[in-house]
C-alpha atoms as a PDB file:
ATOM      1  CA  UNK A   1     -15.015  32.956   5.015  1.00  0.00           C
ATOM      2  CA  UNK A   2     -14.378  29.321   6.600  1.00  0.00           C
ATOM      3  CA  UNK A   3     -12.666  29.673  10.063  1.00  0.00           C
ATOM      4  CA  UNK A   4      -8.881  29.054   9.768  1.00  0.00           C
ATOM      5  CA  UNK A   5      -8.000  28.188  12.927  1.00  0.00           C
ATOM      6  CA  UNK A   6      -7.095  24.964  14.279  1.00  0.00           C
ATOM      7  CA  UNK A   7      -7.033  23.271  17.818  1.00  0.00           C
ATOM      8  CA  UNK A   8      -4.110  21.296  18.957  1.00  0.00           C
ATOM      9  CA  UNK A   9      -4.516  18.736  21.499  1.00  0.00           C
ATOM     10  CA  UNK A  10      -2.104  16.514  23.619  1.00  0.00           C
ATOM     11  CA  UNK A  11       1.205  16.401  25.269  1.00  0.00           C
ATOM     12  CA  UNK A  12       4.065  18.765  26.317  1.00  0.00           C
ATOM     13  CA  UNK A  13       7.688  17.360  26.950  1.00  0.00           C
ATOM     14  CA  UNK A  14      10.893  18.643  28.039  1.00  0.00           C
ATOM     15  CA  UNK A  15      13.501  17.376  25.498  1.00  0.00           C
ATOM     16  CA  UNK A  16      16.714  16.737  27.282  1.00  0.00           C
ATOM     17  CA  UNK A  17      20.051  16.448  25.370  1.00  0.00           C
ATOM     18  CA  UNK A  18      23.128  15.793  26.697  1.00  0.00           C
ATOM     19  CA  UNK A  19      26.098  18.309  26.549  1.00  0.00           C
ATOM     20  CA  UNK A  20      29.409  18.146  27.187  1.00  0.00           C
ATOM     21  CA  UNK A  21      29.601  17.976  30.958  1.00  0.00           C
ATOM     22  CA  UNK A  22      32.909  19.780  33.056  1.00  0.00           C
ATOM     23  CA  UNK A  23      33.827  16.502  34.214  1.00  0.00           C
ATOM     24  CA  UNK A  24      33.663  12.918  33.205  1.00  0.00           C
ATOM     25  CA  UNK A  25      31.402  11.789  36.083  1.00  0.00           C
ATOM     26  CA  UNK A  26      28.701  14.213  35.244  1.00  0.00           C
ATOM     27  CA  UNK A  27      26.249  14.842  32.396  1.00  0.00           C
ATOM     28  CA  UNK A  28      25.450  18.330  31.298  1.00  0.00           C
ATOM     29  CA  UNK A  29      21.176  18.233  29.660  1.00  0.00           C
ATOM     30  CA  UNK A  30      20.435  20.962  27.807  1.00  0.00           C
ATOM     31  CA  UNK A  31      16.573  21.085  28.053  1.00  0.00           C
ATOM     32  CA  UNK A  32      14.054  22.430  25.319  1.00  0.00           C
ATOM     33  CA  UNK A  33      10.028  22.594  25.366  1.00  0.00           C
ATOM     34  CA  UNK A  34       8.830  19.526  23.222  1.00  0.00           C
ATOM     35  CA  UNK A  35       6.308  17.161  21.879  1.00  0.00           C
ATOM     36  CA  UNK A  36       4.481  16.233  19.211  1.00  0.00           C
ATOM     37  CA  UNK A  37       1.167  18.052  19.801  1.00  0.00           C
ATOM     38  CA  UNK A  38       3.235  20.721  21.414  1.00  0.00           C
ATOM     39  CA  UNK A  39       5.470  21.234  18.838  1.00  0.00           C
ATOM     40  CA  UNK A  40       2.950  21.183  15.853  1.00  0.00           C
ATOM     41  CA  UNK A  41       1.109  24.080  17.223  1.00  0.00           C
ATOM     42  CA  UNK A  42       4.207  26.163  17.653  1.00  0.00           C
ATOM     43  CA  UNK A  43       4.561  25.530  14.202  1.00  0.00           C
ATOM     44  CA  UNK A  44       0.949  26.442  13.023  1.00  0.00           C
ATOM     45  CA  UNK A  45       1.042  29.538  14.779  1.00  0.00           C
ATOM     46  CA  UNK A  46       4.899  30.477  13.343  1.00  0.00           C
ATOM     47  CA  UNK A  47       2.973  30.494  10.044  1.00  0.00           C
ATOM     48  CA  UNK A  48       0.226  32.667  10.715  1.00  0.00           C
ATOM     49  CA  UNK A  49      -2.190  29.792  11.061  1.00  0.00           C
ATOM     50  CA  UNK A  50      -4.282  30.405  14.640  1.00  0.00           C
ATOM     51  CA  UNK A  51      -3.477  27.989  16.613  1.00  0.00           C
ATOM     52  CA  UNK A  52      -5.081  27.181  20.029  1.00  0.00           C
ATOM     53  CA  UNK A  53      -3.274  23.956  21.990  1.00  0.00           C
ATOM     54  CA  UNK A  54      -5.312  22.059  24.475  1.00  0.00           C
ATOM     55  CA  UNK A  55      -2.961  20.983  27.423  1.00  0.00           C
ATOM     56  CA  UNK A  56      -2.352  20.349  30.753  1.00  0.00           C
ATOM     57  CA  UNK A  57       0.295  22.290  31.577  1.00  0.00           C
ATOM     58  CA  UNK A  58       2.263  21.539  34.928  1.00  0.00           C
ATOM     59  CA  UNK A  59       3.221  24.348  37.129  1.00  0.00           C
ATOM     60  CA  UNK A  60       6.913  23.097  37.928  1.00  0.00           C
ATOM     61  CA  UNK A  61      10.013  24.617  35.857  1.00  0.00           C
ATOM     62  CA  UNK A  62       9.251  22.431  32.583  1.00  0.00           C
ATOM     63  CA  UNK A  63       5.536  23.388  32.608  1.00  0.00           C
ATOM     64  CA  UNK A  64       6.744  27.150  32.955  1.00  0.00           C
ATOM     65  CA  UNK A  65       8.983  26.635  30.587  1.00  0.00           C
ATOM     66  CA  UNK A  66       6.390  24.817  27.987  1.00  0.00           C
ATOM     67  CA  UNK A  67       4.041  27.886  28.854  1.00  0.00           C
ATOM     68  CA  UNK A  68       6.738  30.670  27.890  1.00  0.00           C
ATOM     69  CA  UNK A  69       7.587  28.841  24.607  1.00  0.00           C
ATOM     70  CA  UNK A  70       4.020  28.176  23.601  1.00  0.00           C
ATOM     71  CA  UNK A  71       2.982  31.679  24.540  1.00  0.00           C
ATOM     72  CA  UNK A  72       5.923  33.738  22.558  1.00  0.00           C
ATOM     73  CA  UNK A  73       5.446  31.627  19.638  1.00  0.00           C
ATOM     74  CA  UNK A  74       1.707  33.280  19.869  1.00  0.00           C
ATOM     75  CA  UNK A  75      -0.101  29.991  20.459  1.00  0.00           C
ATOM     76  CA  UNK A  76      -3.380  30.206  22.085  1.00  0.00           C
ATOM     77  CA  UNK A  77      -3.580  29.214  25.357  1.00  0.00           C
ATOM     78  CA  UNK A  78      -6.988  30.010  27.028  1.00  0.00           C
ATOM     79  CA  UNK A  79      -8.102  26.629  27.174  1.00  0.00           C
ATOM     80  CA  UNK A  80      -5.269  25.024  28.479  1.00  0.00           C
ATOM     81  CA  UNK A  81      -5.143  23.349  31.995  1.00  0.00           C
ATOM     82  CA  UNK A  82      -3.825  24.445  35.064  1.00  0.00           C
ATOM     83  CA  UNK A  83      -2.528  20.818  36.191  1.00  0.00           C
ATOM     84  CA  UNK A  84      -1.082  19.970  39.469  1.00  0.00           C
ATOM     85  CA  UNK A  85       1.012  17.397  38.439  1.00  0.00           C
ATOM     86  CA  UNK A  86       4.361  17.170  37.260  1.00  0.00           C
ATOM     87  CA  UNK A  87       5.429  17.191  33.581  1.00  0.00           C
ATOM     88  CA  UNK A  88       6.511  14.904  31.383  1.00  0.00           C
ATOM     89  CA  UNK A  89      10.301  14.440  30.599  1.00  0.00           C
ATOM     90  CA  UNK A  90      12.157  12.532  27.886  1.00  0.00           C
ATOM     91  CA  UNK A  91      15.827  11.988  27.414  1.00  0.00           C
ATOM     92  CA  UNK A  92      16.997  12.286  23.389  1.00  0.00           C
ATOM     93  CA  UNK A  93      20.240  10.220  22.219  1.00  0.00           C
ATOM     94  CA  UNK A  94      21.621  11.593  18.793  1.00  0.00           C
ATOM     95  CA  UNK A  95      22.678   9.349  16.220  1.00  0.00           C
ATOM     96  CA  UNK A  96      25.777  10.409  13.849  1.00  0.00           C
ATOM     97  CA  UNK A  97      22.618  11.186  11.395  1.00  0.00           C
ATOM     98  CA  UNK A  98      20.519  13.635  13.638  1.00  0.00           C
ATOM     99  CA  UNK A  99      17.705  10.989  14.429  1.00  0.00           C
ATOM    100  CA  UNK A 100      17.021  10.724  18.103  1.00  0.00           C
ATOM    101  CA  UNK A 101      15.988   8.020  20.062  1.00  0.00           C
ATOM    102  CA  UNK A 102      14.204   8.709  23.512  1.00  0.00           C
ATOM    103  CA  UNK A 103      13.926   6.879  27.226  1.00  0.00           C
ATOM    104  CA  UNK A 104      11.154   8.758  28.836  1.00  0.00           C
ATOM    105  CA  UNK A 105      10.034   9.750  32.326  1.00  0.00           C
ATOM    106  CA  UNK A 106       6.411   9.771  32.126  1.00  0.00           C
ATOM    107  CA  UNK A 107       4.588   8.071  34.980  1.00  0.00           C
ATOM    108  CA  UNK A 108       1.535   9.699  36.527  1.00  0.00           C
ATOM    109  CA  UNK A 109       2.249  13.391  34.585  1.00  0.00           C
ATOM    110  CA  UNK A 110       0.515  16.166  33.760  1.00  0.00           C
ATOM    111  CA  UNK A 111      -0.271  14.910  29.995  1.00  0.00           C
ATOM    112  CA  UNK A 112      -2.098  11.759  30.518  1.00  0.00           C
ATOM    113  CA  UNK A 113      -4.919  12.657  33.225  1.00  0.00           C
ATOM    114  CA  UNK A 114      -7.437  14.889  31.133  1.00  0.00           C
ATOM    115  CA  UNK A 115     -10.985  14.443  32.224  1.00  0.00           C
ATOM    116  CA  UNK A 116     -14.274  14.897  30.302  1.00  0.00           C
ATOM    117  CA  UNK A 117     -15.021  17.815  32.141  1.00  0.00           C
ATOM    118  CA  UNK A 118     -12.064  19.670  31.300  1.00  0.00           C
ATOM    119  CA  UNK A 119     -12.436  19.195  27.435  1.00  0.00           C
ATOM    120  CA  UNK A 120     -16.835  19.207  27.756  1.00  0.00           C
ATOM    121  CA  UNK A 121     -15.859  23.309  28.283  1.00  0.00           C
ATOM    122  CA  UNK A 122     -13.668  23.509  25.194  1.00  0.00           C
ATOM    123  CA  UNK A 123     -15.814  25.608  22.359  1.00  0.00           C
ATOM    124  CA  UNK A 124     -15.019  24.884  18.631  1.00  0.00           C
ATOM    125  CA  UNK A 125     -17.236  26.878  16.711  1.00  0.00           C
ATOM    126  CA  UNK A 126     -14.422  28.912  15.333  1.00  0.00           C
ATOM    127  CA  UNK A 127     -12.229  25.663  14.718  1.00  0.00           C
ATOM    128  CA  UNK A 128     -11.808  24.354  11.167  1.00  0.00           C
ATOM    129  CA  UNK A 129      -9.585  21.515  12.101  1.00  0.00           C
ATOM    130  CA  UNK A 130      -8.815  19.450  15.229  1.00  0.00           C
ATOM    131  CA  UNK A 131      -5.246  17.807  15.352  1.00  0.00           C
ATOM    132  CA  UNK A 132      -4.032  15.081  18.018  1.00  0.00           C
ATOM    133  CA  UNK A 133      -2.343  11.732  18.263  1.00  0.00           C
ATOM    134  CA  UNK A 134       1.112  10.697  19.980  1.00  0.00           C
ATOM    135  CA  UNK A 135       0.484   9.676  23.487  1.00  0.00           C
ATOM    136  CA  UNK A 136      -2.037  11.260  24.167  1.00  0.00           C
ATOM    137  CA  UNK A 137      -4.425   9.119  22.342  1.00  0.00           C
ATOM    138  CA  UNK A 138      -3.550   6.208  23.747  1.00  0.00           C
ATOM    139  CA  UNK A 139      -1.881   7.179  27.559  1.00  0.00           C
ATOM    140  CA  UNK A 140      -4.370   6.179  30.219  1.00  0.00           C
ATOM    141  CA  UNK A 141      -6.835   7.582  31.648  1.00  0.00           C
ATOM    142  CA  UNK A 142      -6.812  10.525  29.455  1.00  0.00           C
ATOM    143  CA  UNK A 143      -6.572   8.621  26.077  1.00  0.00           C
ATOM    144  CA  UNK A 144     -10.449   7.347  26.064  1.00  0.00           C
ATOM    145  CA  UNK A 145     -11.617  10.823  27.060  1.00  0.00           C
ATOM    146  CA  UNK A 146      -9.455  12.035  24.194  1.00  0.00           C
ATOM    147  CA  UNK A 147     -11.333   9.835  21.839  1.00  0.00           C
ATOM    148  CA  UNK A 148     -14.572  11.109  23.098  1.00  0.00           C
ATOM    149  CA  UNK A 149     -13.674  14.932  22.481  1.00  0.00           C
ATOM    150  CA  UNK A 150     -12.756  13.525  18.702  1.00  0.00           C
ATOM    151  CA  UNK A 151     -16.227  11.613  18.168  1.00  0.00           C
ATOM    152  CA  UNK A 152     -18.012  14.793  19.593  1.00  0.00           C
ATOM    153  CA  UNK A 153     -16.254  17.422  17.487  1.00  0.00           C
ATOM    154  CA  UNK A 154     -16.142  15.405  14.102  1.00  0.00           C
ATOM    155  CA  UNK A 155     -19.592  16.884  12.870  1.00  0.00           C
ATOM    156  CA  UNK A 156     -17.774  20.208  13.119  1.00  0.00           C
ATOM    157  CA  UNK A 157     -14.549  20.260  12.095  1.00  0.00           C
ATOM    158  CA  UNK A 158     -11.745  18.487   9.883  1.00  0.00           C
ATOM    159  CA  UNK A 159      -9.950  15.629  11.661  1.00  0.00           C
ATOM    160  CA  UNK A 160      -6.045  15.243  11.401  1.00  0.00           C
ATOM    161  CA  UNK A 161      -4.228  11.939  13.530  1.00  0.00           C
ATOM    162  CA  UNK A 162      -0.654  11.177  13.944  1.00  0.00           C
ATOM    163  CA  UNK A 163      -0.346   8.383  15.521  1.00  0.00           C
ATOM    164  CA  UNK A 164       3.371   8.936  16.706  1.00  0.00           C
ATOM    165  CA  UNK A 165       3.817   5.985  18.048  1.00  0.00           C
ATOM    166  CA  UNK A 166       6.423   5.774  20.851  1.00  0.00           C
ATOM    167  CA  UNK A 167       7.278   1.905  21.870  1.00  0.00           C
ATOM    168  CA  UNK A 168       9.394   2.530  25.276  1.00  0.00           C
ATOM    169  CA  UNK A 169       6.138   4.196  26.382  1.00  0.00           C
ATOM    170  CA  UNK A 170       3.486   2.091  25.044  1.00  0.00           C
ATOM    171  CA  UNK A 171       3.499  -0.876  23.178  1.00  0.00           C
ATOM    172  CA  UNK A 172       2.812  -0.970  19.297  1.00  0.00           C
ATOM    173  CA  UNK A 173       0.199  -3.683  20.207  1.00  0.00           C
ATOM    174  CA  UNK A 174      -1.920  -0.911  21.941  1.00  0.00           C
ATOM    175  CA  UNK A 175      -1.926   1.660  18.834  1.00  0.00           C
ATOM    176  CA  UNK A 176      -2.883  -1.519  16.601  1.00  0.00           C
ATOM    177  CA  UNK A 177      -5.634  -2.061  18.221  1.00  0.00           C
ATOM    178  CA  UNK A 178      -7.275   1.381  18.299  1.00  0.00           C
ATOM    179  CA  UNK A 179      -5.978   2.561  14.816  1.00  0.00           C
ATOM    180  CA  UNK A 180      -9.083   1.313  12.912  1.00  0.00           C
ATOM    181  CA  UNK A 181     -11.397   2.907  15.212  1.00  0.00           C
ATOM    182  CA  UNK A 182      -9.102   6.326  14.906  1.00  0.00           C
ATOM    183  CA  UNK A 183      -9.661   5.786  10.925  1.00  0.00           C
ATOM    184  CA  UNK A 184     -12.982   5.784  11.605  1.00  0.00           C
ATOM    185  CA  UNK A 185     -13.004   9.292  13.380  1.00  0.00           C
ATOM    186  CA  UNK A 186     -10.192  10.918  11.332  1.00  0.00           C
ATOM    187  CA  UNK A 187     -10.325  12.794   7.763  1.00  0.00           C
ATOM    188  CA  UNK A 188      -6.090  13.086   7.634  1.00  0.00           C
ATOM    189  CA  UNK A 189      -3.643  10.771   9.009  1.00  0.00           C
ATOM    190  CA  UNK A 190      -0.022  11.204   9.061  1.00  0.00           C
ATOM    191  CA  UNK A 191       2.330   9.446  10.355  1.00  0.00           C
ATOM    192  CA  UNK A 192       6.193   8.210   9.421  1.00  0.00           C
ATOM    193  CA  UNK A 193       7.983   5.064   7.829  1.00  0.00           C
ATOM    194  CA  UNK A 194       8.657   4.483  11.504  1.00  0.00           C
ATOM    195  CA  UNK A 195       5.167   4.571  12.763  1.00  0.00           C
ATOM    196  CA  UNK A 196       4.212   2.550   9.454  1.00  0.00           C
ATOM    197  CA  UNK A 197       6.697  -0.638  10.684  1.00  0.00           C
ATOM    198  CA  UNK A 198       5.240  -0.266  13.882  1.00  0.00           C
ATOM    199  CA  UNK A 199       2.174  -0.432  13.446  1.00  0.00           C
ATOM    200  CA  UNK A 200       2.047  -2.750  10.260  1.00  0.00           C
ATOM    201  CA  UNK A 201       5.672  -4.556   9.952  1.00  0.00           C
ATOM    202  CA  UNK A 202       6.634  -5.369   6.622  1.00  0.00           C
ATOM    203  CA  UNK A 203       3.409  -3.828   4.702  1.00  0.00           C
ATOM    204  CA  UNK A 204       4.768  -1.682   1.897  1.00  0.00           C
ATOM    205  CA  UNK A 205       3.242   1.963   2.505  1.00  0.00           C
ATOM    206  CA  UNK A 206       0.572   2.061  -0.644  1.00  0.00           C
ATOM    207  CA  UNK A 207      -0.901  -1.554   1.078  1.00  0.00           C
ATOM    208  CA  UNK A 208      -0.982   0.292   4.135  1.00  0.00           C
ATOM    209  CA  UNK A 209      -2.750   3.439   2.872  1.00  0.00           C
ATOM    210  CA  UNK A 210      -5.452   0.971   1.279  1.00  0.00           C
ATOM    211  CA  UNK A 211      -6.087  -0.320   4.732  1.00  0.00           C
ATOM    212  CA  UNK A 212      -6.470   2.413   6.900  1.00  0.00           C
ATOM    213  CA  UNK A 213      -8.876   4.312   3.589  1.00  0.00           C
ATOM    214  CA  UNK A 214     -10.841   1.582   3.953  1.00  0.00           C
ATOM    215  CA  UNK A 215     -10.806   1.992   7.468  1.00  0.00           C
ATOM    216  CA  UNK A 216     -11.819   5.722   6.961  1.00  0.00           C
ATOM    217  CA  UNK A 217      -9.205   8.043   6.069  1.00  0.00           C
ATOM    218  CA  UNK A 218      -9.999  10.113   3.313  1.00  0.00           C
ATOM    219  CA  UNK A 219      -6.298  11.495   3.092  1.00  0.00           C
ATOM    220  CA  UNK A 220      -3.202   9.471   4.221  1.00  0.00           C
ATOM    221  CA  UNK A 221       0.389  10.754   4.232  1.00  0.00           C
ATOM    222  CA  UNK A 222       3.471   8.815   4.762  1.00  0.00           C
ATOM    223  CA  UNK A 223       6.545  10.479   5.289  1.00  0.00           C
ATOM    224  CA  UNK A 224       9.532   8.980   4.406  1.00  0.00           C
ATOM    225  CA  UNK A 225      12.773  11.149   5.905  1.00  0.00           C
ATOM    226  CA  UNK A 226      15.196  11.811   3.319  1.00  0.00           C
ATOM    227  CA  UNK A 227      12.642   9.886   0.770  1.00  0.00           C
ATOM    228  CA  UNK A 228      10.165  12.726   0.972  1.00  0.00           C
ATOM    229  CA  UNK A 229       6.585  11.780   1.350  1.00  0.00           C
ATOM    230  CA  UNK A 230       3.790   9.269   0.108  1.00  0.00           C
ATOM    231  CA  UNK A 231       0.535  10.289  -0.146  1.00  0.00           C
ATOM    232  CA  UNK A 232      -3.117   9.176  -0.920  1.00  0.00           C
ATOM    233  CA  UNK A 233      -6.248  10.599  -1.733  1.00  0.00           C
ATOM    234  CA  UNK A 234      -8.937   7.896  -1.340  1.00  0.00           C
ATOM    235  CA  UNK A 235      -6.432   6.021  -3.166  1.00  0.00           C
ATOM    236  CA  UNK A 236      -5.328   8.384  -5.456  1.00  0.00           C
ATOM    237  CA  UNK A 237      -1.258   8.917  -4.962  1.00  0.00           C
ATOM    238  CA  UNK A 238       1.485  10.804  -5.099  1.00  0.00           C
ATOM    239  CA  UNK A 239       5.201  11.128  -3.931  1.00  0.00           C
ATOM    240  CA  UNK A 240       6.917  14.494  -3.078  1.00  0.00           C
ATOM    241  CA  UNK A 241      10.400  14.424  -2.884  1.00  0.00           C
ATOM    242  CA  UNK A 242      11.936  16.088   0.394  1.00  0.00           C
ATOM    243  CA  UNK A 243      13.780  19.412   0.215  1.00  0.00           C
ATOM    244  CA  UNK A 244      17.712  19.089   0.732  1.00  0.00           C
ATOM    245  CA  UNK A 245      19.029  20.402   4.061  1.00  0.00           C
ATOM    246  CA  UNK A 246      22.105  20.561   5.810  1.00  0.00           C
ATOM    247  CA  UNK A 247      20.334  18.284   9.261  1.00  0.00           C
ATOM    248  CA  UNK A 248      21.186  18.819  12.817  1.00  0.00           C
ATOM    249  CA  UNK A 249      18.596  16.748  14.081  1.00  0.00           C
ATOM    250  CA  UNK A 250      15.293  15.228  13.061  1.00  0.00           C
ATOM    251  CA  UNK A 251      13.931  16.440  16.067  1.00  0.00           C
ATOM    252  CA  UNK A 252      10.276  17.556  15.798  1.00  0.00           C
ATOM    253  CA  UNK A 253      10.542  17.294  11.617  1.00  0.00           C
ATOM    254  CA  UNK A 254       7.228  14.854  11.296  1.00  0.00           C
ATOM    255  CA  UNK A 255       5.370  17.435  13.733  1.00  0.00           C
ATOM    256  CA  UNK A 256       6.373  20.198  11.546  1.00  0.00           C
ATOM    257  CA  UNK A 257       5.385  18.523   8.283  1.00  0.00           C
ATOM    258  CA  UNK A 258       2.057  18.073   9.444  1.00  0.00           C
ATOM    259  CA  UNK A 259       1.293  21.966  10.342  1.00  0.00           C
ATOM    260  CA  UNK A 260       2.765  22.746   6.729  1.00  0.00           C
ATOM    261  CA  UNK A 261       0.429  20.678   4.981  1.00  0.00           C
ATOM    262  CA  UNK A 262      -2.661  21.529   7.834  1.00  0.00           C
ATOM    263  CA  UNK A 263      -1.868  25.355   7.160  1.00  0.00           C
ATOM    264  CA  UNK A 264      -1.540  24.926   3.646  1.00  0.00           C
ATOM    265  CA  UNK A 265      -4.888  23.418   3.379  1.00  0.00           C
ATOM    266  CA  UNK A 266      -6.276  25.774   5.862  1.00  0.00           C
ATOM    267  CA  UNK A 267      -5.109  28.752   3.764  1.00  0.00           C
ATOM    268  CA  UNK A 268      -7.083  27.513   1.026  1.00  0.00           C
ATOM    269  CA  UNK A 269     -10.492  26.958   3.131  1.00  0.00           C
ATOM    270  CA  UNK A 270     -10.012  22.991   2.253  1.00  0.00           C
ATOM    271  CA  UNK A 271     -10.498  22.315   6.099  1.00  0.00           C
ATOM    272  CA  UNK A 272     -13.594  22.477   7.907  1.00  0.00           C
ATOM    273  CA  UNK A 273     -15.446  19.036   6.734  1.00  0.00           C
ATOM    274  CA  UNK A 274     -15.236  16.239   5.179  1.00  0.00           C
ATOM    275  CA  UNK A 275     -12.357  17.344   2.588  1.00  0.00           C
ATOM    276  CA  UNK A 276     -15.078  16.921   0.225  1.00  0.00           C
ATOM    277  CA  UNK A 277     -13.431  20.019  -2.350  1.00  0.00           C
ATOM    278  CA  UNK A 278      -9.814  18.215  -2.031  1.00  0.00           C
ATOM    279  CA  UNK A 279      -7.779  17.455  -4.887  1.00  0.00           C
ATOM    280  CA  UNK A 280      -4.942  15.677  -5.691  1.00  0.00           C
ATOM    281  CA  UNK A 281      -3.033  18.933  -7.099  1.00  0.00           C
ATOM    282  CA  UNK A 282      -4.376  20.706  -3.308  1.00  0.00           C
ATOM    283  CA  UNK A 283      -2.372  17.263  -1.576  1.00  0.00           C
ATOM    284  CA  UNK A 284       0.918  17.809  -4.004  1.00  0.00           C
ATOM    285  CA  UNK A 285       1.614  21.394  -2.761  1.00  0.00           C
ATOM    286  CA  UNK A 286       0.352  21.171   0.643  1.00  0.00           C
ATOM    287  CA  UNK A 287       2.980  18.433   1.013  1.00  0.00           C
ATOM    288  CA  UNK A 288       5.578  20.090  -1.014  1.00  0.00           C
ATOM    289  CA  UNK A 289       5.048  22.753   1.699  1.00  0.00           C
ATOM    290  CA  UNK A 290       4.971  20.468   4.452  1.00  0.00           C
ATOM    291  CA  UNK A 291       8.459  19.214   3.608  1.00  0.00           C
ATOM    292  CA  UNK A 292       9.980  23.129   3.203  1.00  0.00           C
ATOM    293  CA  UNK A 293       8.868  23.459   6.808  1.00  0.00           C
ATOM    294  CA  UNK A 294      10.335  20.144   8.126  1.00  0.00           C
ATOM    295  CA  UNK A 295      13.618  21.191   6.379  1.00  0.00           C
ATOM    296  CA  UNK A 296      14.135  23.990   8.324  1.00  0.00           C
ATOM    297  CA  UNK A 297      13.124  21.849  11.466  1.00  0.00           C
ATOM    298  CA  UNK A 298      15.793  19.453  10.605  1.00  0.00           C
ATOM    299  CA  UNK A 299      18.521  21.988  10.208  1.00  0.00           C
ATOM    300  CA  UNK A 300      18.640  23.596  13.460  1.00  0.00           C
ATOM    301  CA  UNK A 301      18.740  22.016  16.612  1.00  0.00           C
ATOM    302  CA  UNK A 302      15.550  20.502  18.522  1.00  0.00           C
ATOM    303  CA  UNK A 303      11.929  21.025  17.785  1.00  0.00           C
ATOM    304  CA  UNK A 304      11.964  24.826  16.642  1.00  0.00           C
ATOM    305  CA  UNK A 305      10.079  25.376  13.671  1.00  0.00           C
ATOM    306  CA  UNK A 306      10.350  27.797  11.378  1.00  0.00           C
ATOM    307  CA  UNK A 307       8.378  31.079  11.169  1.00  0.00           C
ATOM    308  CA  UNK A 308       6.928  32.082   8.432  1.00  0.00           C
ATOM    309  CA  UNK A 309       9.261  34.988   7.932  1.00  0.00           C
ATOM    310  CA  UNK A 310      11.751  31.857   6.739  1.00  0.00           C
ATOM    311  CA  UNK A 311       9.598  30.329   4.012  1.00  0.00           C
ATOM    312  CA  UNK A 312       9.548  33.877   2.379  1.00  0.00           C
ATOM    313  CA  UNK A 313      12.898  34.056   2.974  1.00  0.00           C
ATOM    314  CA  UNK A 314      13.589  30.852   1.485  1.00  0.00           C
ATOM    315  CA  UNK A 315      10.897  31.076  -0.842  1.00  0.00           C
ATOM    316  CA  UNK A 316      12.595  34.252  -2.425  1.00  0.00           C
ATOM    317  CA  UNK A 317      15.709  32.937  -2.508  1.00  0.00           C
ATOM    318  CA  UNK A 318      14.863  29.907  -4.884  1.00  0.00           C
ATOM    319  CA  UNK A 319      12.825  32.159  -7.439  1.00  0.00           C
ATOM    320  CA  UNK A 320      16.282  34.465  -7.241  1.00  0.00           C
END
């Protein structure tokens, strides 16, 4: 049997909301282990999909914190980094419709400073798929080394790329320029309406997924909030409508989209190459279940997947 497991890489981030404070001068943060990369292998592992997260992980309270999290939701941790610097915070405003927007403390942390040697040890010979993207990718000095671990472990395993993009941190110029080359080395991309406007401003989404297949992407998934989610198969497509939920937040919803449809695909054995056995009907439910699990994202509060308990649960209760 094909290995099932898939390797994570990139950032941690402690996800700071503000609370009602006991006085009007002050401001009460509640604080909860995030991040794109972070949170998408939480949600792999939730569903029984072995997950193993390369990161640097500080050892202050957020990196203890981040290591607790990623640990109890059974996320593999051996190859992780033992980093002496500090971690990376980001401070989330709420809109009155759950979406967040973010100012971020990120200068000289743990996240951004991986070296080849640190990822040259990493062995993935049980790994059918390798996800990454956000910051990480494009952070220096880390991002080019980053790059490098992709190009080296493309012969071996599926690609996925979510490009994340994240403006107050890096400018939109930056991911522009290195998207076409990230085509080049990825099988999946995923990314959001935001990330699409970005990245390509004014581009309707099925001109966009013609670009970046002819860049290389064999798959290419758009997901559109309360729109659902457009996708294409070497220009093949489809829409998926998203599942109603009461939201809380948007918080971490893209991130868990993309483990749904990685696990679904996993489950199948349709990772582990080129995608060369994928069909259009295989893209459908993969995304149909990659929009269950960002449901339940959205209707809690923060990036806290669902486990895979939930989808039964959920599951069952729509075939009652």
């Amino acid at each position: 049997m094909s290995p099932r497991r898939i390797t994570v890489l990139g950032e941690c981030v402690a996800d700071a909301f503000a609370e009602p404070a006991n006085a009007s001068n002050e401001l009460a943060l509640r604080v909860l282990p995030g991040g794109g990369p972070a949170n998408t292998a939480v949600a792999l592992a939730r569903l029984d999909t072995p997950a193993r997260f390369l990161a640097r992980l500080s050892g202050d309270v957020f990196g203890r914190l981040f290591r607790a999290h990623l640990e109890a939701s059974g996320v593999d941790l051996s190859y992780a980094v033992a980093a002496a610097e500090p971690s990376t915070l980001a401070v989330a405003e709420l809109d009155a419709t759950g979406q967040a927007a973010f100012s971020f403390h990120a200068q000289n942390t743990a996240d951004w400073q991986w070296t080849s040697g640190e990822l040259a040890r990493v062995d993935l010979s049980g790994t059918a798929c390798v996800h990454t993207g956000s910051l990480a990718l494009v952070r220096e000095p880390g991002g080019a080394v980053v790059e490098e671990f992709l190009d080296a472990a493309a012969p071996r395993a599926t690609i996925s790329i979510d490009p994340n993009v994240r403006p107050l941190l890096v400018h939109p110029e930056i991911y522009r320029a290195r998207l076409a080359h990230w085509c080049g080395l990825a099988d999946i991309l995923r990314l959001s309406e935001d990330d699409l406007e970005l990245l390509l401003p004014g581009t309707p989404p099925e001109r966009a997924c013609d670009i970046w297949h002819a860049a290389g992407a064999r798959l290419v998934v758009i997901t559109l909030g309360a729109d659902g989610a457009l996708a294409s198969l070497d220009g093949e497509r489809l829409r998926v409508p998203a599942v109603a939920t009461e939201v809380v937040d948007t918080v971490g919803a893209g991130d868990s989209f993309s483990a749904g449809l990685l696990h679904h695909l996993g489950n199948r054995g349709l990772l582990g190459g080129r995608l060369t056995d994928l069909g259009v009907d295989d893209v459908a439910e993969a995304c149909r279940f990659g929009t269950q699990v960002a449901a339940l994202t959205c209707s809690v509060a923060g990036p806290n997947p669902p486990w895979q308990s939930q989808l039964e649960q959920l599951t069952n209760a729509d075939g009652a």
